[in-house]
C-alpha atoms as a PDB file:
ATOM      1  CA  UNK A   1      77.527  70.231  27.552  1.00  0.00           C
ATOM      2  CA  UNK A   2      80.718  70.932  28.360  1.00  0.00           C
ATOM      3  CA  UNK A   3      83.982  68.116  26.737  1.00  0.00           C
ATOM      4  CA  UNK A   4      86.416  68.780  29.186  1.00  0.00           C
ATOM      5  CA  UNK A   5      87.764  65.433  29.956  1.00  0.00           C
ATOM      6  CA  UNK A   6      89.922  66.860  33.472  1.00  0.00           C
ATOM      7  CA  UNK A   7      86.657  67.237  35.588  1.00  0.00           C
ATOM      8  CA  UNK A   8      85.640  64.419  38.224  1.00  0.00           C
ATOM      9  CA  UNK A   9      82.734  61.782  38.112  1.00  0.00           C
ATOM     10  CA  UNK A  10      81.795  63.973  41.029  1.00  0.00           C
ATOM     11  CA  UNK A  11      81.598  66.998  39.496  1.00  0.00           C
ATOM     12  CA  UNK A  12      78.309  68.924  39.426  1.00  0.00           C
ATOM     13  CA  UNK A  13      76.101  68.694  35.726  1.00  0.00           C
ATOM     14  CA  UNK A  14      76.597  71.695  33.264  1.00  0.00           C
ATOM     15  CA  UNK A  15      73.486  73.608  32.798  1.00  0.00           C
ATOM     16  CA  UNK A  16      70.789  71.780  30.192  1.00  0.00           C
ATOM     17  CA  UNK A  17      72.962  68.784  30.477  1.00  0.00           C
ATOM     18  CA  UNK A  18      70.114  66.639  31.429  1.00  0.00           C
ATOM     19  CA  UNK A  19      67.570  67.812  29.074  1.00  0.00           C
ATOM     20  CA  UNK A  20      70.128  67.292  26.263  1.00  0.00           C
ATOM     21  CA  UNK A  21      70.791  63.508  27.067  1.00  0.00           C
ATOM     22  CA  UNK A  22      67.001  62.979  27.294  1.00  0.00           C
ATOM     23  CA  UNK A  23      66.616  64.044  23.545  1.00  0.00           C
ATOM     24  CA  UNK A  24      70.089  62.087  22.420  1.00  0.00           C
ATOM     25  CA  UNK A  25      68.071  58.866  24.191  1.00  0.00           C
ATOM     26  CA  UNK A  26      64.732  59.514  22.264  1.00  0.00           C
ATOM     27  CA  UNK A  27      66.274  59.719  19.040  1.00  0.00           C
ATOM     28  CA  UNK A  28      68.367  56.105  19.583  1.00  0.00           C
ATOM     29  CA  UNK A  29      65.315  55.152  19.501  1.00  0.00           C
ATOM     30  CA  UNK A  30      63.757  56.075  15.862  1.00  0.00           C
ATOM     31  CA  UNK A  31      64.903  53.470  13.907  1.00  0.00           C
ATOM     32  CA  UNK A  32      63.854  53.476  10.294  1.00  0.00           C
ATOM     33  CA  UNK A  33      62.080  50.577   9.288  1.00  0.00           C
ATOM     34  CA  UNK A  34      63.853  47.640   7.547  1.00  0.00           C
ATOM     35  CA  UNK A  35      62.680  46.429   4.436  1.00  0.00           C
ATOM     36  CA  UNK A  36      61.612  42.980   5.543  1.00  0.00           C
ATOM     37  CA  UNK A  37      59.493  44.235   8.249  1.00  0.00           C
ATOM     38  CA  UNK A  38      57.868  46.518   5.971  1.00  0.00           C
ATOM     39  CA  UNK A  39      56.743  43.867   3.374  1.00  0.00           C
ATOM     40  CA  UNK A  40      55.354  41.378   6.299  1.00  0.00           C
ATOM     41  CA  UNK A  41      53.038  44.311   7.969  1.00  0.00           C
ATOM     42  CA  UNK A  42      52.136  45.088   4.127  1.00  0.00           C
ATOM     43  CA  UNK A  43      51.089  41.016   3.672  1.00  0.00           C
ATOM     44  CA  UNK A  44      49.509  41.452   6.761  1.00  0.00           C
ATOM     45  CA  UNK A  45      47.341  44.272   6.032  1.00  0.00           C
ATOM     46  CA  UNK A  46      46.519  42.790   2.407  1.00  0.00           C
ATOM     47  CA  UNK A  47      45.346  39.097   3.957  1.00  0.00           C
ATOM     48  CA  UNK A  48      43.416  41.163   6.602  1.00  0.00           C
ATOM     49  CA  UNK A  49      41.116  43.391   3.717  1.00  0.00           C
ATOM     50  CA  UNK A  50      41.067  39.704   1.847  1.00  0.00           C
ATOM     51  CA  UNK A  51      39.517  37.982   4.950  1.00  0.00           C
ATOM     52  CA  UNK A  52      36.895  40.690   5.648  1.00  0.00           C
ATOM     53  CA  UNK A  53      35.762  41.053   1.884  1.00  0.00           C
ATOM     54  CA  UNK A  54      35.747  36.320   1.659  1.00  0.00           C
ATOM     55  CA  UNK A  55      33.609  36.550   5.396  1.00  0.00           C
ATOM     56  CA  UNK A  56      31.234  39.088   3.613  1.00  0.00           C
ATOM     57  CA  UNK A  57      30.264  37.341   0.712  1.00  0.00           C
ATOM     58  CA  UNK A  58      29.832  34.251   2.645  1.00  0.00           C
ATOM     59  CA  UNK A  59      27.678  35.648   5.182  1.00  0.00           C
ATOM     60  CA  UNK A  60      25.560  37.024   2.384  1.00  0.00           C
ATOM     61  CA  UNK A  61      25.470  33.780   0.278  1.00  0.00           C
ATOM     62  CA  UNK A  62      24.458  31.540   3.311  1.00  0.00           C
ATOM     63  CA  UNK A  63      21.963  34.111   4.181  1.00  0.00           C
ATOM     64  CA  UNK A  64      20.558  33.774   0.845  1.00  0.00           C
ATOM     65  CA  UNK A  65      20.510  30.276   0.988  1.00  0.00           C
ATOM     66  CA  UNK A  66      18.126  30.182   4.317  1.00  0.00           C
ATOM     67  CA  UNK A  67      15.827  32.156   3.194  1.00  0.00           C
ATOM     68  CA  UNK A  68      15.638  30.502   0.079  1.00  0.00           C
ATOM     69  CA  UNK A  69      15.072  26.869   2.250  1.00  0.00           C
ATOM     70  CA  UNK A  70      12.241  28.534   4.654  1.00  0.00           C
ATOM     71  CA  UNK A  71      10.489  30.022   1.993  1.00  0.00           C
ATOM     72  CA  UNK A  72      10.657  26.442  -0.215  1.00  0.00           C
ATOM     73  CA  UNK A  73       9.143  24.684   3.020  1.00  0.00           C
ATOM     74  CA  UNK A  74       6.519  27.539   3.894  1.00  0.00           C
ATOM     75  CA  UNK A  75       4.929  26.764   0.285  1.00  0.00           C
ATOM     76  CA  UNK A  76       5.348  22.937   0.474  1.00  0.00           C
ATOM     77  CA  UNK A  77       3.482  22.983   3.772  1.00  0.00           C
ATOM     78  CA  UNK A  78       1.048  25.838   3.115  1.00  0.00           C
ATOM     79  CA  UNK A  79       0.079  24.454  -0.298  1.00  0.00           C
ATOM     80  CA  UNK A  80       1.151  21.250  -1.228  1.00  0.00           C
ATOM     81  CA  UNK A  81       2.835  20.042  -4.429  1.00  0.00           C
ATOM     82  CA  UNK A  82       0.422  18.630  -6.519  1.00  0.00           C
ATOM     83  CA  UNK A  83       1.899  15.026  -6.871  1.00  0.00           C
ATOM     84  CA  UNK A  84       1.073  14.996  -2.690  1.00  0.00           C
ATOM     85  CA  UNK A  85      -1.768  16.560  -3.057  1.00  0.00           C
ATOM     86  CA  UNK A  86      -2.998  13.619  -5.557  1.00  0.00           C
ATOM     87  CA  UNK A  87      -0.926  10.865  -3.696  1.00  0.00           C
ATOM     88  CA  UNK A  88      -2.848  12.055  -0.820  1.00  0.00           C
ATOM     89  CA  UNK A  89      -6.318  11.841  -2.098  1.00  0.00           C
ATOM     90  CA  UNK A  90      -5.794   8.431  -3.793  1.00  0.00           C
ATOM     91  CA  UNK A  91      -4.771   7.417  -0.139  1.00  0.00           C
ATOM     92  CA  UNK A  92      -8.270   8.940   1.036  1.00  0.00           C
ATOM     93  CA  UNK A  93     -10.312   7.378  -1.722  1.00  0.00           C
ATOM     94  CA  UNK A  94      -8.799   3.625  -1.035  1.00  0.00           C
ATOM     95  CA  UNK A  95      -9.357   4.082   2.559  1.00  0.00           C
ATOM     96  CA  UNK A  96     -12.719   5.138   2.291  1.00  0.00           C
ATOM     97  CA  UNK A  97     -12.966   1.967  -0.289  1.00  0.00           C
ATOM     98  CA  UNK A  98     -11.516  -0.253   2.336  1.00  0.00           C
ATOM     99  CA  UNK A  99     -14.047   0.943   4.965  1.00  0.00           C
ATOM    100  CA  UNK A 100     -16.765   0.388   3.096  1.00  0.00           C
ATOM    101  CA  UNK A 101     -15.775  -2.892   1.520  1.00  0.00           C
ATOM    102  CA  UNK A 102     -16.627  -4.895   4.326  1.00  0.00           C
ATOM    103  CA  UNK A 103     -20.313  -3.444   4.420  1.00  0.00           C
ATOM    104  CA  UNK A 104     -20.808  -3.932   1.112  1.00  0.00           C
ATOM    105  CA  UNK A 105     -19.593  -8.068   2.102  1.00  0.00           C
ATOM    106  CA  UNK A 106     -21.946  -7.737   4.846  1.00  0.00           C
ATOM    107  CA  UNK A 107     -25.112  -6.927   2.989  1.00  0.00           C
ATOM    108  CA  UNK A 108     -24.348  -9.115   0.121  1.00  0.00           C
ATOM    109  CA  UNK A 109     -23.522 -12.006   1.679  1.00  0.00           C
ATOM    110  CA  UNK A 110     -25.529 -14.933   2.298  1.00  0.00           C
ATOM    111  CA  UNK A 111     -27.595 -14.977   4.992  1.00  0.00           C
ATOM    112  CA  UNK A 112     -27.555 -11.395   5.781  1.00  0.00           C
ATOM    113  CA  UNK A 113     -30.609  -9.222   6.398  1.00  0.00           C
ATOM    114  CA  UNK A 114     -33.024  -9.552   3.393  1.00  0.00           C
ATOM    115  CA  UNK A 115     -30.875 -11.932   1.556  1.00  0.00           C
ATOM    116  CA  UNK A 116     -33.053 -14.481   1.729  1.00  0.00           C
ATOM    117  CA  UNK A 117     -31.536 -16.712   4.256  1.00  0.00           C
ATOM    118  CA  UNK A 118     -28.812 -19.361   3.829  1.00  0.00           C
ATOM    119  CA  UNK A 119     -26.848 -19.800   0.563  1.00  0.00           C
ATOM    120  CA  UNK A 120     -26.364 -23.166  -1.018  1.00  0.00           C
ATOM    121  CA  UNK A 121     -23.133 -24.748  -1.213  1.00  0.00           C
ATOM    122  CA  UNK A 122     -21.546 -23.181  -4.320  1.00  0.00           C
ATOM    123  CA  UNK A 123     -17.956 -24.200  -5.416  1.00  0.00           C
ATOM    124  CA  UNK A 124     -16.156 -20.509  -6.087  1.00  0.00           C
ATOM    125  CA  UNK A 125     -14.859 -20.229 -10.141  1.00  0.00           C
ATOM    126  CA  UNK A 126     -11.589 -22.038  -9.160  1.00  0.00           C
ATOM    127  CA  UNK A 127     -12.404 -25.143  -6.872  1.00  0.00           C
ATOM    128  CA  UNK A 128      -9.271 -27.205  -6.152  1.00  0.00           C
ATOM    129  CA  UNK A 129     -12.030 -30.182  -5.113  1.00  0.00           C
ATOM    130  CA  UNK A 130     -14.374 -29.678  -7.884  1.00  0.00           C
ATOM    131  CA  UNK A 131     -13.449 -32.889 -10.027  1.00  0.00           C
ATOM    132  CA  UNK A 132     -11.627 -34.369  -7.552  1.00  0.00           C
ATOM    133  CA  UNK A 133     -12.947 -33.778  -4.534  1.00  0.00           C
ATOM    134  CA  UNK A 134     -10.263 -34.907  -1.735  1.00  0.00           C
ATOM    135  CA  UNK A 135      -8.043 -37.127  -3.927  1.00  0.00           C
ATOM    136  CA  UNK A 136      -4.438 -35.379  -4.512  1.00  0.00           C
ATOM    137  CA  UNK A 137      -2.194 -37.772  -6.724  1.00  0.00           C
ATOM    138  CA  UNK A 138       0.313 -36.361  -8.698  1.00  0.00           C
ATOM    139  CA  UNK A 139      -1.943 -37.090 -11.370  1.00  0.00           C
ATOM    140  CA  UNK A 140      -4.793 -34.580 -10.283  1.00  0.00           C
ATOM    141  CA  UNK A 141      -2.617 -32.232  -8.343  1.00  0.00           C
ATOM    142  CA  UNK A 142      -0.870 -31.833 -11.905  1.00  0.00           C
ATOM    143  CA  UNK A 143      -4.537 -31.517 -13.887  1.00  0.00           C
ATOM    144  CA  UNK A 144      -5.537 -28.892 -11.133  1.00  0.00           C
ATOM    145  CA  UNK A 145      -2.465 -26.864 -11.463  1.00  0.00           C
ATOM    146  CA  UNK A 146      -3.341 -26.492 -15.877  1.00  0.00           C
ATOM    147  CA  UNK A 147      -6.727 -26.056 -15.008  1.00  0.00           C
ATOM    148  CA  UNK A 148      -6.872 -22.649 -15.651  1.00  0.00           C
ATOM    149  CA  UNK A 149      -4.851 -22.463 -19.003  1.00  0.00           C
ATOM    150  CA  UNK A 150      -7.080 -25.031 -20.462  1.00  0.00           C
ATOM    151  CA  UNK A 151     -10.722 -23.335 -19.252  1.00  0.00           C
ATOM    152  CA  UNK A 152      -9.430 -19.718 -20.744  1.00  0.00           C
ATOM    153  CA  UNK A 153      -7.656 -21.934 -24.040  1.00  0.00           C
ATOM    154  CA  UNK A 154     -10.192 -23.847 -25.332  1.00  0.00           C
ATOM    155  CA  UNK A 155     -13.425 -22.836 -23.987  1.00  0.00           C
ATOM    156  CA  UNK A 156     -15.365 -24.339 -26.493  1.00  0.00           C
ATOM    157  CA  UNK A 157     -14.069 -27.589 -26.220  1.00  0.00           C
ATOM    158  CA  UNK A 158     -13.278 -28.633 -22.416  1.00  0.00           C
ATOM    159  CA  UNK A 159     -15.754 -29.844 -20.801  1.00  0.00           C
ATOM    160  CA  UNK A 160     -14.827 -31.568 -17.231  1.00  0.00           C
ATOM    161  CA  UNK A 161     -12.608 -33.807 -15.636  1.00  0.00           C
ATOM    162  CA  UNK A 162     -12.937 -37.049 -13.269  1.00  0.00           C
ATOM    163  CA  UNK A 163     -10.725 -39.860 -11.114  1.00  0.00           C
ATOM    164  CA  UNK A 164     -10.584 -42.419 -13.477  1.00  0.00           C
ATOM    165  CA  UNK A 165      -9.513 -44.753 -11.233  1.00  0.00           C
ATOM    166  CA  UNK A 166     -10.640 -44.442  -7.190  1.00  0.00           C
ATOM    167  CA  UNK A 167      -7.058 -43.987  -6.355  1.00  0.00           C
ATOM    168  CA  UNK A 168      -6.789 -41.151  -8.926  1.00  0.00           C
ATOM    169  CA  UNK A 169      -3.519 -42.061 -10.371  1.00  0.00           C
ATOM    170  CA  UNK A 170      -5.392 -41.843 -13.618  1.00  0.00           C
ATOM    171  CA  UNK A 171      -7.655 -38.722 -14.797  1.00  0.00           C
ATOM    172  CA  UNK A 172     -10.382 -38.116 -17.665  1.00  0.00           C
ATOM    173  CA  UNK A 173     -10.388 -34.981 -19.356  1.00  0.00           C
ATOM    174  CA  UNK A 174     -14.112 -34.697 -20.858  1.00  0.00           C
ATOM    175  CA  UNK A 175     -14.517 -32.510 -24.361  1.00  0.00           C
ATOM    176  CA  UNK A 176     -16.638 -31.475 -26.772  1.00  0.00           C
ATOM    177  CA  UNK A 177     -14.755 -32.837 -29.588  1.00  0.00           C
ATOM    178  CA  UNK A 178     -11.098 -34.151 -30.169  1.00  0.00           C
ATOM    179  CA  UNK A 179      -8.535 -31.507 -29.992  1.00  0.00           C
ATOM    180  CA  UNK A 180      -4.888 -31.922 -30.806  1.00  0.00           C
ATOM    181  CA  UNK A 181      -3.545 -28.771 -29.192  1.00  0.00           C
ATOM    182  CA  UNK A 182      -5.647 -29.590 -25.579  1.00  0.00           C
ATOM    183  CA  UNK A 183      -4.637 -33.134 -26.077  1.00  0.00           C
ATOM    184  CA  UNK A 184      -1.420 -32.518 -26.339  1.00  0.00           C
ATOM    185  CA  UNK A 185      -0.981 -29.793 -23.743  1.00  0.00           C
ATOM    186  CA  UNK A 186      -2.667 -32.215 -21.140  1.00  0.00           C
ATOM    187  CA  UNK A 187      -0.670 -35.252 -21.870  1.00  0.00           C
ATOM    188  CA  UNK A 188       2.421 -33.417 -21.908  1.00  0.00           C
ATOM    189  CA  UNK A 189       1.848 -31.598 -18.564  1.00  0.00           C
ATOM    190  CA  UNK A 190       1.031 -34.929 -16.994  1.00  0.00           C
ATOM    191  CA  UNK A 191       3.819 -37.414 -15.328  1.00  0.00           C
ATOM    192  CA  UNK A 192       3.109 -40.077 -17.679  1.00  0.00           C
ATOM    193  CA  UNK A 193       1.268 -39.677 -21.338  1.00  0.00           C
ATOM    194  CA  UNK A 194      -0.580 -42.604 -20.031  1.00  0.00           C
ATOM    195  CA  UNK A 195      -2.647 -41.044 -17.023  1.00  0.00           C
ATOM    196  CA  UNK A 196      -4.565 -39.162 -18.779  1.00  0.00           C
ATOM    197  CA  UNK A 197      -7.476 -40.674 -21.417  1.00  0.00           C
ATOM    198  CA  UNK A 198     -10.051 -37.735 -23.343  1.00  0.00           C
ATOM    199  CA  UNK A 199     -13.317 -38.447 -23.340  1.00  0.00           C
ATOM    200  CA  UNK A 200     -16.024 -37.132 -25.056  1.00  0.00           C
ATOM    201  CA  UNK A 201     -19.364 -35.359 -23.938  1.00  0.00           C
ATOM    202  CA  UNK A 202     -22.360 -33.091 -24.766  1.00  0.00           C
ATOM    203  CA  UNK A 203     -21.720 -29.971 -22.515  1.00  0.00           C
ATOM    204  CA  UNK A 204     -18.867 -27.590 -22.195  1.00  0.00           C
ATOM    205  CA  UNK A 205     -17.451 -26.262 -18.923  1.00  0.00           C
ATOM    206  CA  UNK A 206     -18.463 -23.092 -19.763  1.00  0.00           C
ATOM    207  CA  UNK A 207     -22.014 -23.751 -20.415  1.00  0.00           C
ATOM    208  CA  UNK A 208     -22.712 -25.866 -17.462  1.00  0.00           C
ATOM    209  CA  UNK A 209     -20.884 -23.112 -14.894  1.00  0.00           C
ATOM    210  CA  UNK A 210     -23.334 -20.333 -16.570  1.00  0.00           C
ATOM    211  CA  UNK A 211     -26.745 -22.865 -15.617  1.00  0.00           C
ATOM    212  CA  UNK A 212     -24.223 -22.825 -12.042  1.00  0.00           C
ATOM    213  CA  UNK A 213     -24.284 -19.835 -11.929  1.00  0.00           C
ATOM    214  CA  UNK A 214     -28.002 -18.329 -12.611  1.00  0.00           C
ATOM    215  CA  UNK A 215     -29.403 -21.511 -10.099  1.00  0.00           C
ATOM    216  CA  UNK A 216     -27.321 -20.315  -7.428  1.00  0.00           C
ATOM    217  CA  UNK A 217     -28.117 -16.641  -7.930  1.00  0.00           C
ATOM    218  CA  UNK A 218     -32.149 -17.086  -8.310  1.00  0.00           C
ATOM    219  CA  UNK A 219     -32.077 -19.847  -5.114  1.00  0.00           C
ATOM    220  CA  UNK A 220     -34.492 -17.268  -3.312  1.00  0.00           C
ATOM    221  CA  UNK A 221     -36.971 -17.185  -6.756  1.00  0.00           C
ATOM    222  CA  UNK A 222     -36.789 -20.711  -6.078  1.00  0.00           C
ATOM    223  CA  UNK A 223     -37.060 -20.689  -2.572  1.00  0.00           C
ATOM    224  CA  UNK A 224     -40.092 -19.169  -3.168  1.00  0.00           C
ATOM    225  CA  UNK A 225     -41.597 -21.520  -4.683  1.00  0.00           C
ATOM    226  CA  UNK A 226     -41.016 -24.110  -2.824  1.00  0.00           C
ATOM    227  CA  UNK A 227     -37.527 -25.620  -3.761  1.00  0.00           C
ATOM    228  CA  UNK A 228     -35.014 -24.925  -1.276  1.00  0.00           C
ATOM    229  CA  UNK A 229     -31.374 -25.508  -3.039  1.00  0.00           C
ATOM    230  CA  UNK A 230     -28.886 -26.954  -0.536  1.00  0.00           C
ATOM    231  CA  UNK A 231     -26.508 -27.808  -2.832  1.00  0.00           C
ATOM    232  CA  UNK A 232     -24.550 -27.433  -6.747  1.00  0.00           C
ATOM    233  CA  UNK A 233     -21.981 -28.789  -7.861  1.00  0.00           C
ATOM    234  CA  UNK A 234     -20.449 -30.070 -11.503  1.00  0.00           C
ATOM    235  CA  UNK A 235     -20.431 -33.584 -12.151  1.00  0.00           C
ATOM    236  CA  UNK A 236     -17.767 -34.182 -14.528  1.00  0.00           C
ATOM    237  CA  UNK A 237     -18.394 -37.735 -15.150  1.00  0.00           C
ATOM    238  CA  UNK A 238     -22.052 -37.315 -15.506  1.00  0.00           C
ATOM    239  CA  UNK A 239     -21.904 -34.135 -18.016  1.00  0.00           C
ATOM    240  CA  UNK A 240     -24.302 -32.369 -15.328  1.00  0.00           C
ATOM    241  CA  UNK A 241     -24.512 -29.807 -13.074  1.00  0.00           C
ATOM    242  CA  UNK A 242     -25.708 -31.868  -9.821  1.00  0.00           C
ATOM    243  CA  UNK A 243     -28.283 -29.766  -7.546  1.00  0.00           C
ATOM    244  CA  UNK A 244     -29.114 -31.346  -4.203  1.00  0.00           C
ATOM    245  CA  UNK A 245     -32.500 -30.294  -2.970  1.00  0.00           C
ATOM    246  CA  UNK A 246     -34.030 -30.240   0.386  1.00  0.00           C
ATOM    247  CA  UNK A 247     -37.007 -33.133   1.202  1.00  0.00           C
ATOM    248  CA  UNK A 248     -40.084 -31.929   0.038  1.00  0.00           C
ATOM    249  CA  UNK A 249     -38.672 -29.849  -2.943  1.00  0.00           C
ATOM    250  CA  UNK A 250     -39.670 -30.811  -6.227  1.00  0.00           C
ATOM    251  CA  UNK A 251     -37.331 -31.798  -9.107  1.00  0.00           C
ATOM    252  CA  UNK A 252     -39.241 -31.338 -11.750  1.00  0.00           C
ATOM    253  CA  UNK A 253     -39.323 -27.369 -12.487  1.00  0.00           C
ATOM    254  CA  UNK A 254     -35.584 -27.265 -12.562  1.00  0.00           C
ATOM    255  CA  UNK A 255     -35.718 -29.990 -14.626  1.00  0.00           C
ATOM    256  CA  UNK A 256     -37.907 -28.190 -17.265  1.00  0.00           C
ATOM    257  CA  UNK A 257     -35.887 -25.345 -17.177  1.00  0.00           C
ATOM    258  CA  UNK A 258     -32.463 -26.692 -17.937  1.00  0.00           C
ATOM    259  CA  UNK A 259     -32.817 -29.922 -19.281  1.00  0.00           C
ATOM    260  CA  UNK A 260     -29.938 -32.916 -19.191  1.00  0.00           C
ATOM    261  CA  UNK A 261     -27.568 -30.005 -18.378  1.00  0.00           C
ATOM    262  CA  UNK A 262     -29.247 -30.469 -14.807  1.00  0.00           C
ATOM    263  CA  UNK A 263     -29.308 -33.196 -12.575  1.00  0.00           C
ATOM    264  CA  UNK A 264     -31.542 -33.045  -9.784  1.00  0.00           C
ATOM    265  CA  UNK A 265     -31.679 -35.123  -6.302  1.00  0.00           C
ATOM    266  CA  UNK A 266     -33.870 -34.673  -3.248  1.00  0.00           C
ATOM    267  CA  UNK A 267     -32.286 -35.159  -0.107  1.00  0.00           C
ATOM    268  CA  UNK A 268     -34.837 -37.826   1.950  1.00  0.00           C
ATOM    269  CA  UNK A 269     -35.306 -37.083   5.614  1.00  0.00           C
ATOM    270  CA  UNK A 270     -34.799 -41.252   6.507  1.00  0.00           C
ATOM    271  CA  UNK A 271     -31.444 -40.771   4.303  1.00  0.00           C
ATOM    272  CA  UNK A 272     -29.657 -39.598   7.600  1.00  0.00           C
ATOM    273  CA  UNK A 273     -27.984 -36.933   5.314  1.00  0.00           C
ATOM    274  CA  UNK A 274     -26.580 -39.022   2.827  1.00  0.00           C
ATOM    275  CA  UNK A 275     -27.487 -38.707  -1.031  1.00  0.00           C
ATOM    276  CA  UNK A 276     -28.788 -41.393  -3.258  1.00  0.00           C
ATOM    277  CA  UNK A 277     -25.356 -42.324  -4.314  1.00  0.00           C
ATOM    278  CA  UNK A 278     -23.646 -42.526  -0.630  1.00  0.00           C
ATOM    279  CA  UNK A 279     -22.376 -39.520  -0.440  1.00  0.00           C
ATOM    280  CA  UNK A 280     -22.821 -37.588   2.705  1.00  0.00           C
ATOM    281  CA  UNK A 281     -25.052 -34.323   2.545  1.00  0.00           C
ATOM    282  CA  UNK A 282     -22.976 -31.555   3.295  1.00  0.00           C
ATOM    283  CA  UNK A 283     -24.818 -29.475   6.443  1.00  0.00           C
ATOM    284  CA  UNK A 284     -26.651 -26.401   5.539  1.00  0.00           C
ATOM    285  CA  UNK A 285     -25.095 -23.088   5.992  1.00  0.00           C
ATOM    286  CA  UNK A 286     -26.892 -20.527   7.863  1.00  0.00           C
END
């Protein structure tokens, strides 16, 4: 390239001029790098490798976990764990107790096939009406509701109850023998000391629901022979267990068998279901 200042804008390019202001352009270009632009692309690279190596382990972890999860279920629902495995057949075993319980109901109830017809009228172990029959005073509603505590107390000892009065706002507690802690229990339970009196008699409760009991379960024995049971009760006035027999049934063989703990009636056809004492006959069950 030639320097010479005196030639015209017109005048025609030196030889290689061209090529040789090409290469002066290229290198303008080649900066170095500065310093600060060197550090950033270095961060850059470093977060990049960081990034990569965190998404890797990751990946791996959660791929652990999965398998882990499926593998936990495949067991659970191939196998079981025992505690649903035993839940499960404790649920089978009351089912199949609750299907059957209504059979077994069925063929032991009275009046089913080759029980031996109708059962009598037996008051169940806990009979709101047994001394009372339809009265409910706070007086008897109060004895009904102790009841229990003073049958499983003093077993040897109680022995009834009754109305005292017909409007039951005054009870008798019938017992074997004077007891201060009954006594006391009874009179304190009650609304006023004075509506309950204690009074004493031959036969404990216990006692008397036993006879209950064995009459009601051999009625077919009796049947048998000839003495159709319609009814037993408890007669706590009385001291007796009260059986109510259909007409043409004789007293007496019960009577042998128990004793006074027994009180038998026959039902009379003319009676138009009433018993000796008024009371109506209750009808028969079938």
């Amino acid at each position: 390239m030639n320097d010479d200042m005196t030639r015209g804008p017109d005048a025609a390019p030196e030889p290689g001029e061209a090529q040789l202001r090409k290469a002066l352009s290229a290198m303008n270009d080649l900066r170095p790098p500065r310093d600060d632009l060197f550090v950033e692309r270095a961060l850059m690279r470093g977060r990049a490798r960081t990034s990569r190596r965190r998404s890797t382990l990751l990946g791996a972890a959660a791929a652990v976990v999965v398998v882990g999860v499926v593998g936990g279920s495949w067991v659970a629902a191939d196998h079981g764990s025992p505690s649903s495995a035993s839940s499960g057949a404790g649920a089978r075993t009351a089912a199949g107790s609750s299907a059957e319980a209504p059979g077994s109901l069925r063929s032991a109830s009275p009046g089913a096939p080759g029980s031996g017809g109708a059962a009598p009228s037996v008051p169940s172990a806990r009979d709101a009406t047994r001394w009372f029959d339809t009265l409910s005073t706070p007086q008897t509603n109060t004895f009904e509701a102790i009841e229990p505590t003073v049958v499983s107390r003093w077993p040897d000892v109680f022995s009834g109850a009754y109305a005292v009065t017909p409007a039951g706002d005054r009870v008798a507690v019938a017992v074997t023998r004077h007891d201060s802690g009954l006594e006391t229990f009874v009179t304190q339970a009650m609304p006023s000391p004075s509506d309950v009196e204690f009074v004493v008699r031959a036969h404990t409760f216990a006692e008397k629901q036993r006879v209950e009991q064995e009459i009601a379960d051999q009625r077919t024995a009796w049947s048998d022979k000839g003495i159709d049971i319609l009814r037993i009760t408890q007669d706590g006035r009385a001291d007796r267990v009260a059986v109510v027999l259909a007409a043409g049934s004789s007293p007496t063989p019960l009577e042998q068998r128990y004793g006074d703990v027994v009180e038998v009636t026959v039902a009379s056809p003319a009676s138009g279901g009433k018993l000796p004492d008024g009371r109506t006959l209750p009808p028969l069950q079938r």
